[in-house]
Structure formats: structure tokens, C-alpha cells
N, C-alpha and C. Protein backbone atom coordinates (compact mmCIF):
# COMPACT_ATOMS: atom_id res chain seq x y z
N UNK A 1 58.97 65.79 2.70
CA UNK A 1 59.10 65.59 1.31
C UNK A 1 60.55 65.86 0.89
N UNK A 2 61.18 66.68 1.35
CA UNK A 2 62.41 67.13 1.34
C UNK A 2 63.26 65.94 1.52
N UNK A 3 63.41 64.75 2.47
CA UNK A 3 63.74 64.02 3.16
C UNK A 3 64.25 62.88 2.02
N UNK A 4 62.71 62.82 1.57
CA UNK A 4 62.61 61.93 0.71
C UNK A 4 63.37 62.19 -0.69
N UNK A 5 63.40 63.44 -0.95
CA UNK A 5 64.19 63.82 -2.55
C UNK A 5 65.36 63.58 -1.89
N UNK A 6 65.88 63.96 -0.77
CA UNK A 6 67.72 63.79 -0.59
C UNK A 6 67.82 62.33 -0.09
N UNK A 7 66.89 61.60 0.08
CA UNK A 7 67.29 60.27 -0.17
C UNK A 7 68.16 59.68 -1.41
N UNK A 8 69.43 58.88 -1.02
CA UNK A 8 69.32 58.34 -2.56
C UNK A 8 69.30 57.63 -2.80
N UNK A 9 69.64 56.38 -4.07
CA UNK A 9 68.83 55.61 -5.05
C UNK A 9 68.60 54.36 -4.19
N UNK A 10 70.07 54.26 -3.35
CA UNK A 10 70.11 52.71 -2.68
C UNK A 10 69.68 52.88 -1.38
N UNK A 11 69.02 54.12 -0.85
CA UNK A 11 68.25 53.99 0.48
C UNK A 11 67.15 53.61 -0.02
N UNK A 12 66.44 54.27 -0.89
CA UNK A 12 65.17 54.33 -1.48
C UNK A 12 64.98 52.56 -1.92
N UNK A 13 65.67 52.41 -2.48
CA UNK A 13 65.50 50.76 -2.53
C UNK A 13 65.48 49.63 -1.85
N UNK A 14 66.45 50.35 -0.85
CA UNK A 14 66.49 49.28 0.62
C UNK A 14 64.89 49.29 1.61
N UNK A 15 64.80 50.57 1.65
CA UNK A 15 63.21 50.80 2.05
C UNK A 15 61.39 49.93 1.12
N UNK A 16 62.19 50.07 0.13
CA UNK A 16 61.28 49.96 -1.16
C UNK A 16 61.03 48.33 -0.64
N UNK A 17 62.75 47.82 -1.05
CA UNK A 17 62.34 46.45 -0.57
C UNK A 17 62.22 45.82 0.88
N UNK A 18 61.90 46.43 1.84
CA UNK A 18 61.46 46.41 3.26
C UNK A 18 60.33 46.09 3.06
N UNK A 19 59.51 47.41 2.48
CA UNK A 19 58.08 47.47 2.33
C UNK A 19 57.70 46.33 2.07
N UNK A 20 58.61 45.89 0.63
CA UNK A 20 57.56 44.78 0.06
C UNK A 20 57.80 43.41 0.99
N UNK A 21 58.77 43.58 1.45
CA UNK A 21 58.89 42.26 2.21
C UNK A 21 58.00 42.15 4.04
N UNK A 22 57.83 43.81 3.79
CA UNK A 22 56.43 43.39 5.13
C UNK A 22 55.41 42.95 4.53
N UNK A 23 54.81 43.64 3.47
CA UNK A 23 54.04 43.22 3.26
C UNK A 23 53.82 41.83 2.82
N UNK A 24 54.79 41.36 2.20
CA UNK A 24 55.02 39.87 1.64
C UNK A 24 54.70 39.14 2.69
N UNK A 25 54.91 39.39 3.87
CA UNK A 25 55.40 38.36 5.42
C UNK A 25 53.65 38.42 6.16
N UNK A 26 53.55 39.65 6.02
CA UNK A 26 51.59 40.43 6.52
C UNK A 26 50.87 39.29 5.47
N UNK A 27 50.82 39.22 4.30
CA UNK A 27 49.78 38.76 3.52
C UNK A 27 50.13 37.34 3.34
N UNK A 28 50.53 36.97 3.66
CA UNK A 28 51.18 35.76 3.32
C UNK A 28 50.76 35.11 4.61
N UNK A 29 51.40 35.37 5.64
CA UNK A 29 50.62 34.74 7.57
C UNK A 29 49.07 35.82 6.95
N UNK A 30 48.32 36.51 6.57
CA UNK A 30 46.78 36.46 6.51
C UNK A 30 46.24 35.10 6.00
N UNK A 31 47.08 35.02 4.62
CA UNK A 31 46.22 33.96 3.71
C UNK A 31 46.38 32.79 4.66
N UNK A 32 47.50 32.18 5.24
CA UNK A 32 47.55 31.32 5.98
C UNK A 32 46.76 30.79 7.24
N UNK A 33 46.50 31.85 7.82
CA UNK A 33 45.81 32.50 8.91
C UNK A 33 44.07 31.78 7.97
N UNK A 34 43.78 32.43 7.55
CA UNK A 34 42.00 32.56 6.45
C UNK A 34 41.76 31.11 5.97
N UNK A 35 43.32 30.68 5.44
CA UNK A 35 42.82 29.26 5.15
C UNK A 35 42.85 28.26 6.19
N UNK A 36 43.54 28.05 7.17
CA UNK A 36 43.42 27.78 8.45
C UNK A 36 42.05 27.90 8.98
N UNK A 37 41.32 29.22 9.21
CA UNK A 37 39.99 29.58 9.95
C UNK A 37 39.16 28.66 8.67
N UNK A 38 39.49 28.63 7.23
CA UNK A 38 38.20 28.07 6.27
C UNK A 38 38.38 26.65 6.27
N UNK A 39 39.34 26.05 7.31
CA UNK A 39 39.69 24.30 6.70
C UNK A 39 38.07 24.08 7.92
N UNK A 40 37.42 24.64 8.76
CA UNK A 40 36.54 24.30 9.28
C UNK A 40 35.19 24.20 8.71
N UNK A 41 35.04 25.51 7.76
CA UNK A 41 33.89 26.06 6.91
C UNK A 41 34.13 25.22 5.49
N UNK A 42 35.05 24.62 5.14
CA UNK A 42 34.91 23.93 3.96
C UNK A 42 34.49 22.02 4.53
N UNK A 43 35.01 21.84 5.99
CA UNK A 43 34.42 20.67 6.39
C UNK A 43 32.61 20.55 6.52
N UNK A 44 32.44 22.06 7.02
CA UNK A 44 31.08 21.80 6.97
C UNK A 44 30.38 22.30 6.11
N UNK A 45 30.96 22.60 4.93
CA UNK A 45 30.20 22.55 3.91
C UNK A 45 29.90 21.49 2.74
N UNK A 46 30.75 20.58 3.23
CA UNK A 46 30.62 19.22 2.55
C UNK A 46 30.06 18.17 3.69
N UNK A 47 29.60 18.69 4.95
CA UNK A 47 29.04 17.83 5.86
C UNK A 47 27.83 18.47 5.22
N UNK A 48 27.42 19.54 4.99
CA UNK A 48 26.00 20.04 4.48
C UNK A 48 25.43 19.17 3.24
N UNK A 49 26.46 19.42 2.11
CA UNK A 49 26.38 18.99 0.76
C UNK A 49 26.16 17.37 1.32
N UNK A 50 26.84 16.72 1.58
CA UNK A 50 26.34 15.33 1.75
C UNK A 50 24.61 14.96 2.77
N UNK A 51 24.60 15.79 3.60
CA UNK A 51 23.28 15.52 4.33
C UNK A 51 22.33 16.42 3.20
N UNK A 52 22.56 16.90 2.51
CA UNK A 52 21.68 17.54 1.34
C UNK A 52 21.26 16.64 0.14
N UNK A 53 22.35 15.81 -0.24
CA UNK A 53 21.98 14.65 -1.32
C UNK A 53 21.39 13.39 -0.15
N UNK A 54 21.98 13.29 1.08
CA UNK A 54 20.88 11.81 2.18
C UNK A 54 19.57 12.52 1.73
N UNK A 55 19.13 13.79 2.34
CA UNK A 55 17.81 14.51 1.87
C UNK A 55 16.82 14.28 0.86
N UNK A 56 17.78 14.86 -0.15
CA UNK A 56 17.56 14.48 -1.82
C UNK A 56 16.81 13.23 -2.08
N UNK A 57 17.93 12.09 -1.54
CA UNK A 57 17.33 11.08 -1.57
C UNK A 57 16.65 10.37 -0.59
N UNK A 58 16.36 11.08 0.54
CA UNK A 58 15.40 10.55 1.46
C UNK A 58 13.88 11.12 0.60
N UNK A 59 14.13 12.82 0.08
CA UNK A 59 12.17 12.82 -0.50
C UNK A 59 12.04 12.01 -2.05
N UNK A 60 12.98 11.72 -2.90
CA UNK A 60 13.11 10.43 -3.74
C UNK A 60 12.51 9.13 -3.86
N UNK A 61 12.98 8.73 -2.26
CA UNK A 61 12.28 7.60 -1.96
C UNK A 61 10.77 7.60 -1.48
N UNK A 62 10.71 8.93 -0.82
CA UNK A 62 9.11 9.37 0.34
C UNK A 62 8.35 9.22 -1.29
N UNK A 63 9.05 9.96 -2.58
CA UNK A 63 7.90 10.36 -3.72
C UNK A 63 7.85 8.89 -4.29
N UNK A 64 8.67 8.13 -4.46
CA UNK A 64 8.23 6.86 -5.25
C UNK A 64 7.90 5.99 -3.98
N UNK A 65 7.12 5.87 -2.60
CA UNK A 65 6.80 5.29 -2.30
C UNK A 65 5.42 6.16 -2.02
N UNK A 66 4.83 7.11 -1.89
CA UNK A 66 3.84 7.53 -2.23
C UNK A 66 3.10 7.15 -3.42
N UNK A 67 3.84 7.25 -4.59
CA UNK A 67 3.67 7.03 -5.94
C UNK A 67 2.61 5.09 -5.90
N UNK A 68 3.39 5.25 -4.65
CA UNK A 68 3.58 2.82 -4.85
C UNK A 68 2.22 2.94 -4.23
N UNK A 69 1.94 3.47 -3.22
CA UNK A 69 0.68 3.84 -2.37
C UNK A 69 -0.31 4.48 -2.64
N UNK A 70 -0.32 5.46 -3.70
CA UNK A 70 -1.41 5.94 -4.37
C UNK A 70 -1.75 4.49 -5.45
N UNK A 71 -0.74 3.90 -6.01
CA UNK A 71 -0.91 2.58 -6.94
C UNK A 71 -1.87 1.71 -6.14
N UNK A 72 -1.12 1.42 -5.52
CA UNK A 72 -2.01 0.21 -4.47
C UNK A 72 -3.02 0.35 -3.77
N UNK A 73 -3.99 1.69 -3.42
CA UNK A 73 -4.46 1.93 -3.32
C UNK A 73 -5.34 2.00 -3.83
N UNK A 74 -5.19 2.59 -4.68
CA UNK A 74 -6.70 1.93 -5.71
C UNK A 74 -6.89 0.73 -6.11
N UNK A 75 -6.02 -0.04 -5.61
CA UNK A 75 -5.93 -1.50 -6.23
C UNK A 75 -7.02 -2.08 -4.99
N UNK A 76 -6.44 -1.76 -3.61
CA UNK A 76 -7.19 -1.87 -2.75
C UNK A 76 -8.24 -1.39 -2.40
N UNK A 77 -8.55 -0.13 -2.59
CA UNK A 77 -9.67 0.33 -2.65
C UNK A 77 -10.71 -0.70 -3.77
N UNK A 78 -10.61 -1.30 -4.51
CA UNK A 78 -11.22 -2.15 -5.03
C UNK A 78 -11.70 -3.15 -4.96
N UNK A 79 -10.33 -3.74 -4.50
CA UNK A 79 -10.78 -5.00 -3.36
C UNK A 79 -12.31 -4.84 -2.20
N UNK A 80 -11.30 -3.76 -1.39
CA UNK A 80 -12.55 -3.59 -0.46
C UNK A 80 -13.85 -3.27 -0.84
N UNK A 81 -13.90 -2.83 -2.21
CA UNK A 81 -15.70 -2.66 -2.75
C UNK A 81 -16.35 -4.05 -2.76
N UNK A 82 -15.41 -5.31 -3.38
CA UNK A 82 -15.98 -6.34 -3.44
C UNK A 82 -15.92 -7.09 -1.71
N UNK A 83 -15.17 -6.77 -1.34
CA UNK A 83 -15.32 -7.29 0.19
C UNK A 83 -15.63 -6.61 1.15
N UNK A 84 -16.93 -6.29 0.96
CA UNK A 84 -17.53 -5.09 2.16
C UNK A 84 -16.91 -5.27 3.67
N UNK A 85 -16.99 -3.48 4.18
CA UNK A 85 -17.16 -4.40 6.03
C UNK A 85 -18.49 -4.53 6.58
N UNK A 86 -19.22 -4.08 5.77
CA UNK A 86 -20.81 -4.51 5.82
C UNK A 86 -21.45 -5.94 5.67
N UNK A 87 -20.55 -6.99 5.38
CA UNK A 87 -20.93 -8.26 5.10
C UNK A 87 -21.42 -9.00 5.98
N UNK A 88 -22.20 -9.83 5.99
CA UNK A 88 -23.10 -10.54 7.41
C UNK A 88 -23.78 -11.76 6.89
N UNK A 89 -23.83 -12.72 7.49
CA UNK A 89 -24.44 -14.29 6.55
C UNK A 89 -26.02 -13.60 6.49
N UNK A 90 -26.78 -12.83 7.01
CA UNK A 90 -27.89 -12.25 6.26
C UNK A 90 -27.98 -11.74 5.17
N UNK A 91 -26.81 -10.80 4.82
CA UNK A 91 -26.45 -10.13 3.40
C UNK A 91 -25.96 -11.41 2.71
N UNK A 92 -25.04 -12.43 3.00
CA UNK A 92 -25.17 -13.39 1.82
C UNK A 92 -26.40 -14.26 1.68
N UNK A 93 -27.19 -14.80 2.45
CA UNK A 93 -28.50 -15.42 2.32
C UNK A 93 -28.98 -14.58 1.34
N UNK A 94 -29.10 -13.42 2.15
CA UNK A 94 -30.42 -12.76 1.11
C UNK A 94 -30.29 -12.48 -0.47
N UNK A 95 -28.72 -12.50 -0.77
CA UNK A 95 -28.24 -12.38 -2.14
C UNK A 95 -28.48 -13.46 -3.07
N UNK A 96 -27.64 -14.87 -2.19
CA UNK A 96 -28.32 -16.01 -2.78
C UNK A 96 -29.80 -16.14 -2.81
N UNK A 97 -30.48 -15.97 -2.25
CA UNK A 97 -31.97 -16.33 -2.14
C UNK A 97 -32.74 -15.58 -3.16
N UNK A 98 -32.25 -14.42 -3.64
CA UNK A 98 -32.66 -13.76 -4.63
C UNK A 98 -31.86 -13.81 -6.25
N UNK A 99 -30.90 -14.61 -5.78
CA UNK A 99 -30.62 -15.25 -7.28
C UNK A 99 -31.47 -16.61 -7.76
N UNK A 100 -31.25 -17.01 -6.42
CA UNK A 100 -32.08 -18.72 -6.41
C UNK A 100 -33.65 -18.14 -7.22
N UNK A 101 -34.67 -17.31 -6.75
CA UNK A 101 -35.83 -16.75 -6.73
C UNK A 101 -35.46 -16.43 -8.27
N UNK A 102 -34.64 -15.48 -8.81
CA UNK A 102 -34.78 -15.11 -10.38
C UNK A 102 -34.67 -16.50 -11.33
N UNK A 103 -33.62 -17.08 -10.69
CA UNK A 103 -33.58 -18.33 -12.07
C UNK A 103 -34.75 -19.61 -11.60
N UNK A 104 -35.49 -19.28 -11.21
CA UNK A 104 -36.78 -20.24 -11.17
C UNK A 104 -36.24 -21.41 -10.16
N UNK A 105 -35.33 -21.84 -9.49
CA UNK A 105 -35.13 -22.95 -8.78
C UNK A 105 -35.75 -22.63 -7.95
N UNK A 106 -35.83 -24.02 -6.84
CA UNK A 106 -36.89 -24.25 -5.56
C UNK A 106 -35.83 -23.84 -4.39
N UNK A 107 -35.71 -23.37 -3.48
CA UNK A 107 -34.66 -22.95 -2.29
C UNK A 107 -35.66 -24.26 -1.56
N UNK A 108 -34.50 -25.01 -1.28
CA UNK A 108 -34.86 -25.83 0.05
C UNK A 108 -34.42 -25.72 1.26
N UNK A 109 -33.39 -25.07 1.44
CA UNK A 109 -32.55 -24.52 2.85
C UNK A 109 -31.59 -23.83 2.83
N UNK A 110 -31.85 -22.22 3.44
CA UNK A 110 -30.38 -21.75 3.20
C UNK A 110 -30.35 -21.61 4.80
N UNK A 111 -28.61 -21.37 5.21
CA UNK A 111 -28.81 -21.05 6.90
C UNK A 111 -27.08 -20.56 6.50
N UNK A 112 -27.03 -20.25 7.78
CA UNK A 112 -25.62 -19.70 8.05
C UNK A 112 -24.64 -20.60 8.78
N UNK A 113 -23.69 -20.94 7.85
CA UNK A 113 -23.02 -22.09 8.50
C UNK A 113 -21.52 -21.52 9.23
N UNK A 114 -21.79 -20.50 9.93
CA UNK A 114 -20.12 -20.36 10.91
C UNK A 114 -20.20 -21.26 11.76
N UNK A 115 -20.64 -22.10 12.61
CA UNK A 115 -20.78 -22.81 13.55
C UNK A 115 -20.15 -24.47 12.70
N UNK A 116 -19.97 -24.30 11.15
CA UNK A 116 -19.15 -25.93 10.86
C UNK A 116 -18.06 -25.00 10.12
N UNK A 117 -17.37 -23.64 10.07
CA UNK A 117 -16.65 -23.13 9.32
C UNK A 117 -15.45 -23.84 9.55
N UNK A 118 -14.21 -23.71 8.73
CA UNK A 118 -13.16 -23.91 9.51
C UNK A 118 -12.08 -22.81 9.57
N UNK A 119 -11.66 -22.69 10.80
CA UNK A 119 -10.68 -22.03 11.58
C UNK A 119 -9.38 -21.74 10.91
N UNK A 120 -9.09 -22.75 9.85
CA UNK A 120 -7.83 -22.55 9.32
C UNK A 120 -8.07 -21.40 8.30
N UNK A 121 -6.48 -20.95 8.28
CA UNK A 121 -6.98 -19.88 7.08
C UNK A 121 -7.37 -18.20 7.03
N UNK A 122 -7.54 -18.00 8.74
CA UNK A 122 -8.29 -16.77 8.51
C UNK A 122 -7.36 -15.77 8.84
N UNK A 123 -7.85 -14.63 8.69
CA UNK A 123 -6.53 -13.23 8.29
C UNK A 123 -7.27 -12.12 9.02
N UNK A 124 -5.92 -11.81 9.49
CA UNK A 124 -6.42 -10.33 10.34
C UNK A 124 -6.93 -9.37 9.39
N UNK A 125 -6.95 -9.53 8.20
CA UNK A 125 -7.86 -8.51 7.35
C UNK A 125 -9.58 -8.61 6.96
N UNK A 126 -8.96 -9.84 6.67
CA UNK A 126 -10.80 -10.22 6.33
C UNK A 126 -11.28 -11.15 7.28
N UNK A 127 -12.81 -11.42 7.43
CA UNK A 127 -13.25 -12.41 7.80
C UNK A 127 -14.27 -13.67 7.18
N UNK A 128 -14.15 -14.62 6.99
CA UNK A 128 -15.29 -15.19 5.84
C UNK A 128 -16.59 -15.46 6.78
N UNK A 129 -17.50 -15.29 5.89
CA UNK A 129 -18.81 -15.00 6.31
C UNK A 129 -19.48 -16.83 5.36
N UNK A 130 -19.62 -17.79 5.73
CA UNK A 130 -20.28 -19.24 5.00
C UNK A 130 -21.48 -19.06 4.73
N UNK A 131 -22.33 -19.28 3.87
CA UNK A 131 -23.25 -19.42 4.03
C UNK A 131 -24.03 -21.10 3.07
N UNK A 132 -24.69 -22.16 3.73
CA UNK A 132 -24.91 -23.12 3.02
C UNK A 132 -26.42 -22.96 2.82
N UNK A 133 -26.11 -23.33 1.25
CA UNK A 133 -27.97 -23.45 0.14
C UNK A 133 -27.94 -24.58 -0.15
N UNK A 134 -29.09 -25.10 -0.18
CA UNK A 134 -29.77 -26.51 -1.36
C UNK A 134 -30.96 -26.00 -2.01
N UNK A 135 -30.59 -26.22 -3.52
CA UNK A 135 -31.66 -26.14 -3.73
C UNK A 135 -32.17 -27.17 -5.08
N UNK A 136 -33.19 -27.25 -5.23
CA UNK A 136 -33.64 -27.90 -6.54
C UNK A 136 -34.17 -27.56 -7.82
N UNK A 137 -33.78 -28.23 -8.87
CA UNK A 137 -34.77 -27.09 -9.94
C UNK A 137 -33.96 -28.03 -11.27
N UNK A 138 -34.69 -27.43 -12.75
CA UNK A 138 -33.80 -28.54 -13.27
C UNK A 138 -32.59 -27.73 -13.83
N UNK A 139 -31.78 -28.48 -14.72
CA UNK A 139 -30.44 -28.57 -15.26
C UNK A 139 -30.11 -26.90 -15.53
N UNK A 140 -31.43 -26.46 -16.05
CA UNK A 140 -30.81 -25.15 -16.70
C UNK A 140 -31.07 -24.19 -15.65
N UNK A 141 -31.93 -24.02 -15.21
CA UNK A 141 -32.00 -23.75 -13.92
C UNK A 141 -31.18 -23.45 -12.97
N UNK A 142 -30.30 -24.38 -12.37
CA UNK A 142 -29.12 -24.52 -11.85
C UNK A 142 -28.06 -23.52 -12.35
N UNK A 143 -27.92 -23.61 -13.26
CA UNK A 143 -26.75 -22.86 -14.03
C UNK A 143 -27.23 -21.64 -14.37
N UNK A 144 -28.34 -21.52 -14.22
CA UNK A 144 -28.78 -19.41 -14.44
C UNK A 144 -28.94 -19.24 -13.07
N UNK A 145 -29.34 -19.78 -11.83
CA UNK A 145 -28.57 -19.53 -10.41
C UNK A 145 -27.36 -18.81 -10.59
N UNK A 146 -26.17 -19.85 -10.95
CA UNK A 146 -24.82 -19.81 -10.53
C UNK A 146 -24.37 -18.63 -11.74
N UNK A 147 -25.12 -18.85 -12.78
CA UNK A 147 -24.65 -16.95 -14.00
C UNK A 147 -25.13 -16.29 -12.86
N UNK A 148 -26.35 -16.05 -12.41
CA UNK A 148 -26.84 -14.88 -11.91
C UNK A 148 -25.36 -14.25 -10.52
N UNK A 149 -24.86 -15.77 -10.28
CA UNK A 149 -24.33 -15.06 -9.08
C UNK A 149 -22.58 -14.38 -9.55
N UNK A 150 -22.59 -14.63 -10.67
CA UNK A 150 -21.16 -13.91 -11.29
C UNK A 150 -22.01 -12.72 -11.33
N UNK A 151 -22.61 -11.83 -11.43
CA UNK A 151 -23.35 -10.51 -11.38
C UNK A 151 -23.02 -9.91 -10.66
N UNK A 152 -23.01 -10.83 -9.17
CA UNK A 152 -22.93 -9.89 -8.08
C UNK A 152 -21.23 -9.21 -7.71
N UNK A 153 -21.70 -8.07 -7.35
CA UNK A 153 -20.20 -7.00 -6.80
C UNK A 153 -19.69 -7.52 -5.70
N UNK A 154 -19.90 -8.78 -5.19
CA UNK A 154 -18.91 -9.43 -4.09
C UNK A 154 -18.40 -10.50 -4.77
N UNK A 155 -17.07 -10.99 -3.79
CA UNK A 155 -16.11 -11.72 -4.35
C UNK A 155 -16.97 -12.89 -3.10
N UNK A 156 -17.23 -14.13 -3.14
CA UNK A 156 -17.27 -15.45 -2.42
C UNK A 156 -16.46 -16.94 -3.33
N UNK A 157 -16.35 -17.58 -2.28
CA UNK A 157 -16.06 -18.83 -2.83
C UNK A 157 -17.09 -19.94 -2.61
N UNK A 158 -17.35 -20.94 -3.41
CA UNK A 158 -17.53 -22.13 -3.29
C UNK A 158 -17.28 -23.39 -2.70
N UNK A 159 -17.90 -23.68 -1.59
CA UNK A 159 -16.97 -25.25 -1.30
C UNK A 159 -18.20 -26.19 -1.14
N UNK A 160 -17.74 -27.69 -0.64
CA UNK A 160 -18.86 -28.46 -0.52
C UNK A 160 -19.45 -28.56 -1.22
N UNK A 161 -19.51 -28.60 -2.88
CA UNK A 161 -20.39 -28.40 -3.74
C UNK A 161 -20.77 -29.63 -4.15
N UNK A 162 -22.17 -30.11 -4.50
CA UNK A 162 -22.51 -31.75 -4.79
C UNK A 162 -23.51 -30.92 -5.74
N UNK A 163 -23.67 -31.55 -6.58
CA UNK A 163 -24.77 -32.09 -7.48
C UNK A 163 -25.26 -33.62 -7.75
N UNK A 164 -26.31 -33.63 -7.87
CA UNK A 164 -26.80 -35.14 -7.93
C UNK A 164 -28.62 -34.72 -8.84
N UNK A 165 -28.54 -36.05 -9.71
CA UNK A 165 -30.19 -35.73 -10.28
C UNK A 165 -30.96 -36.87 -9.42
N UNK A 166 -32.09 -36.42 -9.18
CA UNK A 166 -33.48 -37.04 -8.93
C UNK A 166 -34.32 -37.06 -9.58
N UNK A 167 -35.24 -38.30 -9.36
CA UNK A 167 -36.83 -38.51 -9.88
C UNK A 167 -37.19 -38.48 -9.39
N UNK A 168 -38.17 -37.15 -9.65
CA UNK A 168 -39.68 -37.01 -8.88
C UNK A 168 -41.19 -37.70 -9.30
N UNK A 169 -41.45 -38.25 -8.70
CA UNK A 169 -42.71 -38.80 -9.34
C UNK A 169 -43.36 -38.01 -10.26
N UNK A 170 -43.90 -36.42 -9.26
CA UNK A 170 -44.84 -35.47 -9.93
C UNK A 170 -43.93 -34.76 -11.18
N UNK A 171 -43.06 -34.59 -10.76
CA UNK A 171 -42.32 -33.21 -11.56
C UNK A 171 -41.36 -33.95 -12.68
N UNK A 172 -40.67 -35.46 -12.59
CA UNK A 172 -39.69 -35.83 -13.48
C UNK A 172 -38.39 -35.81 -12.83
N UNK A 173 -37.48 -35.46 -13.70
CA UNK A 173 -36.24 -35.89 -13.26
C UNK A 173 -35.51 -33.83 -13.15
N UNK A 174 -35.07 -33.74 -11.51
CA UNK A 174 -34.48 -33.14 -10.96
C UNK A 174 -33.37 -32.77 -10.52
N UNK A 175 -32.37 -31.51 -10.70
CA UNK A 175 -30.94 -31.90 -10.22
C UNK A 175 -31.42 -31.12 -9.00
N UNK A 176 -30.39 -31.69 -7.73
CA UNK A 176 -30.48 -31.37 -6.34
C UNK A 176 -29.01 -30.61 -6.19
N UNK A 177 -28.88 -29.43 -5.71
CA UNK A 177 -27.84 -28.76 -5.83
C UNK A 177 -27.60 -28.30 -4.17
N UNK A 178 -26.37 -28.58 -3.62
CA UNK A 178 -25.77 -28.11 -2.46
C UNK A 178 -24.06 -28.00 -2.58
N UNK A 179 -24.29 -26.66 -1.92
CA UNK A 179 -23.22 -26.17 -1.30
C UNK A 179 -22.75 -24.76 -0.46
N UNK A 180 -21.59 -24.51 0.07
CA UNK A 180 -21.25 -23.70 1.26
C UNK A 180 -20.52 -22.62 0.36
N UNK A 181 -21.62 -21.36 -0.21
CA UNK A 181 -20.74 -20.42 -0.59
C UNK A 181 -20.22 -19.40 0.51
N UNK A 182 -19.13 -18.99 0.51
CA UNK A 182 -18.16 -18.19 1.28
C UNK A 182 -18.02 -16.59 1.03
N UNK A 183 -18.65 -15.27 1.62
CA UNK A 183 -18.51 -14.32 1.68
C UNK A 183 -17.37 -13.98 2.18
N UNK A 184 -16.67 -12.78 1.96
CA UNK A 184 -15.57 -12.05 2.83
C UNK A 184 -16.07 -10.61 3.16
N UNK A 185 -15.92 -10.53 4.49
CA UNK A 185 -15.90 -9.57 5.01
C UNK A 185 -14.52 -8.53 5.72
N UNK A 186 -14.30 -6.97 5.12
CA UNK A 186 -13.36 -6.45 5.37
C UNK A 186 -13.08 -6.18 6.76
N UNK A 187 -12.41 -6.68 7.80
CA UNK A 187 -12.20 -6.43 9.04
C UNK A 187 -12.23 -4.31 8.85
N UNK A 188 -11.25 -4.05 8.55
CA UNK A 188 -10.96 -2.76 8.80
C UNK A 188 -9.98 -2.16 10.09
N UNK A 189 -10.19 -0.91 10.44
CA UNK A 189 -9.20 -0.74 11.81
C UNK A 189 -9.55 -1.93 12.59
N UNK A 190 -10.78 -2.45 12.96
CA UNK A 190 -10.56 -3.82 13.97
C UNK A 190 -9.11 -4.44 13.13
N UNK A 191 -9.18 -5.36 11.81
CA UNK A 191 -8.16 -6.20 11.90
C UNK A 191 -6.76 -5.48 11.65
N UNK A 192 -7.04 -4.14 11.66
CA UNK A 192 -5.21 -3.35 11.45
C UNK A 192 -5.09 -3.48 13.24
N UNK A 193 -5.72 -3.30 14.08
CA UNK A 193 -5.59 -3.20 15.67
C UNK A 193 -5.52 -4.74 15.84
N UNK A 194 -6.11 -5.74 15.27
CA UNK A 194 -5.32 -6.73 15.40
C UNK A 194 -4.01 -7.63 15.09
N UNK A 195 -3.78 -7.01 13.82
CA UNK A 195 -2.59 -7.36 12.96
C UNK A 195 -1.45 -6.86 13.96
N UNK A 196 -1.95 -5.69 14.64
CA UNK A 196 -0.63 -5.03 15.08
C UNK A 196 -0.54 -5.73 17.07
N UNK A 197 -1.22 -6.08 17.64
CA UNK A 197 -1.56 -6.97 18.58
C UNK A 197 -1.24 -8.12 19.01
């Protein structure tokens, strides 16, 4: 301590400014040194931040395409109520035959026509199921058939359709009604295992 009081003004200053200039030279190569070691930690923290917004917008897209799939889904799920995978030209006979039976017409032939179907057309999802009716009965008749069959919870089509009237001796004058209505049936995993095949 002694040392230091008989120091005088311009040692004390020459020292003073030593000090500060180690230290100036020490902190100065640290910071250099720190930012050097952080030019790595600031690369990968913007390699993070960017694979964090790909992320972002990878579950973005997962939620609005879930969103699209819960949509369509019930859309489909609807479908498939009207297009059973239960469908079979027995289940359409027997549907027609019991519409034919309520609106008073005569069934003259129903049968299952896959054997004249045609080939074009068909989809690994569904399968059409034909089925061809004739039947007879008169005018109004006919047409509370064909109401009765908008009733039903399946979707079919129509083809081959003729109408024509007859005279019957006993009964009068008759319309004669034929044609090939068309069931669909939902393949299911069969036609997803075929779609993908």
C-alpha cells in the first residue's frame, strides 16, 4: 500500500492506462471469439425457425385436408347408403316386384339380365347389378309402379325402356311396359384392392 501512495501521478496513469488497454484487447478478442462460436448457433437457429414454419405448414395443410375428408365423407357415406354392397339382382327383382304388386300391374317377367349387360362403363368402385321387367296394367297403373319406385333408398337407372298399348279382348285396351332397370352395387375394399392393382 505504501508502494502505491509513493507512486506518482504519471506512473499511476501509465498503469491505469495499461489496465484499461488489457482489458480493452481481453474483451474485445472475447466478444470476437463468442460471436465467432454464435455465427453457428444463429445458423441453426434459423435452420430451426424455417423447418418450424415447413411444420406449421405441413399440420395446416394435414388440418384442411382432414377438414376436405371429414366433408366428403359424409358426402360419401351417403352415396354408399343408396348403393349398398349388399346389392344382388335378387334384391333388385324383389324390390321391383313389390312395387309392380302395390300399384296393381300384372308382372309378366322379371329375370336378371347380367348375361346381355354391357361391359362398357364399369368402375372399380361400383358394380351394376341389371335387372329386366315387363309388365302390364293400365295407364295409371304404370306410373304408380314407376312413383312407387322413386321411394326406394337405392339409386338405379333405366334403360331399354318401351311402352306400347294393347287390346285385349277380355280386359280392353292395355299399356305393355318393358325395361332394364340398373342397380349399383358398392364394390368396397374388393374395388379399392382393385383400383390399386
Amino acid at each position: 500500500m505504501e508502494k502505491l501512495r509513493s507512486m506518482s501521478p504519471l506512473m499511476a496513469c501509465i498503469i491505469g492506462i495499461s489496465l484499461a488497454l488489457l482489458y480493452f484487447f481481453t474483451t474485445y478478442r472475447s466478444t470476437d471469439v463468442i460471436k465467432k462460436s454464435m455465427a453457428p448457433i444463429r445458423k441453426q437457429k434459423q435452420d430451426l425457425t424455417l423447418e418450424l414454419q415447413n411444420m406449421n405448414k405441413v399440420i395446416n395443410d394435414a388440418i384442411e385436408y382432414q377438414q376436405t375428408i371429414n366433408m366428403l365423407g359424409a358426402t360419401i357415406n351417403k352415396v354408399i347408403k343408396y348403393i349398398p354392397e349388399t346389392m344382388t339382382s335378387s334384391i333388385m327383382m324383389r324390390r321391383l316386384t313389390e312395387a309392380a304388386s302395390v300399384s296393381g300391374v300384372n308382372i309378366i317377367n322379371v329375370k336378371d339380365s347380367r348375361n346381355n349387360r354391357n361391359q362398357k362403363g364399369q368402375s372399380n368402385l361400383y358394380e351394376k347389378v341389371p335387372v329386366k321387367i315387363s309388365l302390364e296394367g293400365n295407364f295409371n297403373q304404370i306410373m304408380v309402379f314407376l312413383a312407387n319406385l322413386t321411394k326406394l333408398d337405392t339409386i338405379f337407372t333405366i334403360s331399354d325402356l318401351k311402352i306400347k298399348t294393347a287390346i285385349r279382348r277380355n280386359s280392353g285396351r292395355k299399356v305393355e311396359f318393358s325395361a332394364t332397370f340398373i342397380g349399383y352395387r358398392y364394390k368396397g375394399e374388393e374395388g379399392l384392392s382393385g383400383e390399386a392393382g
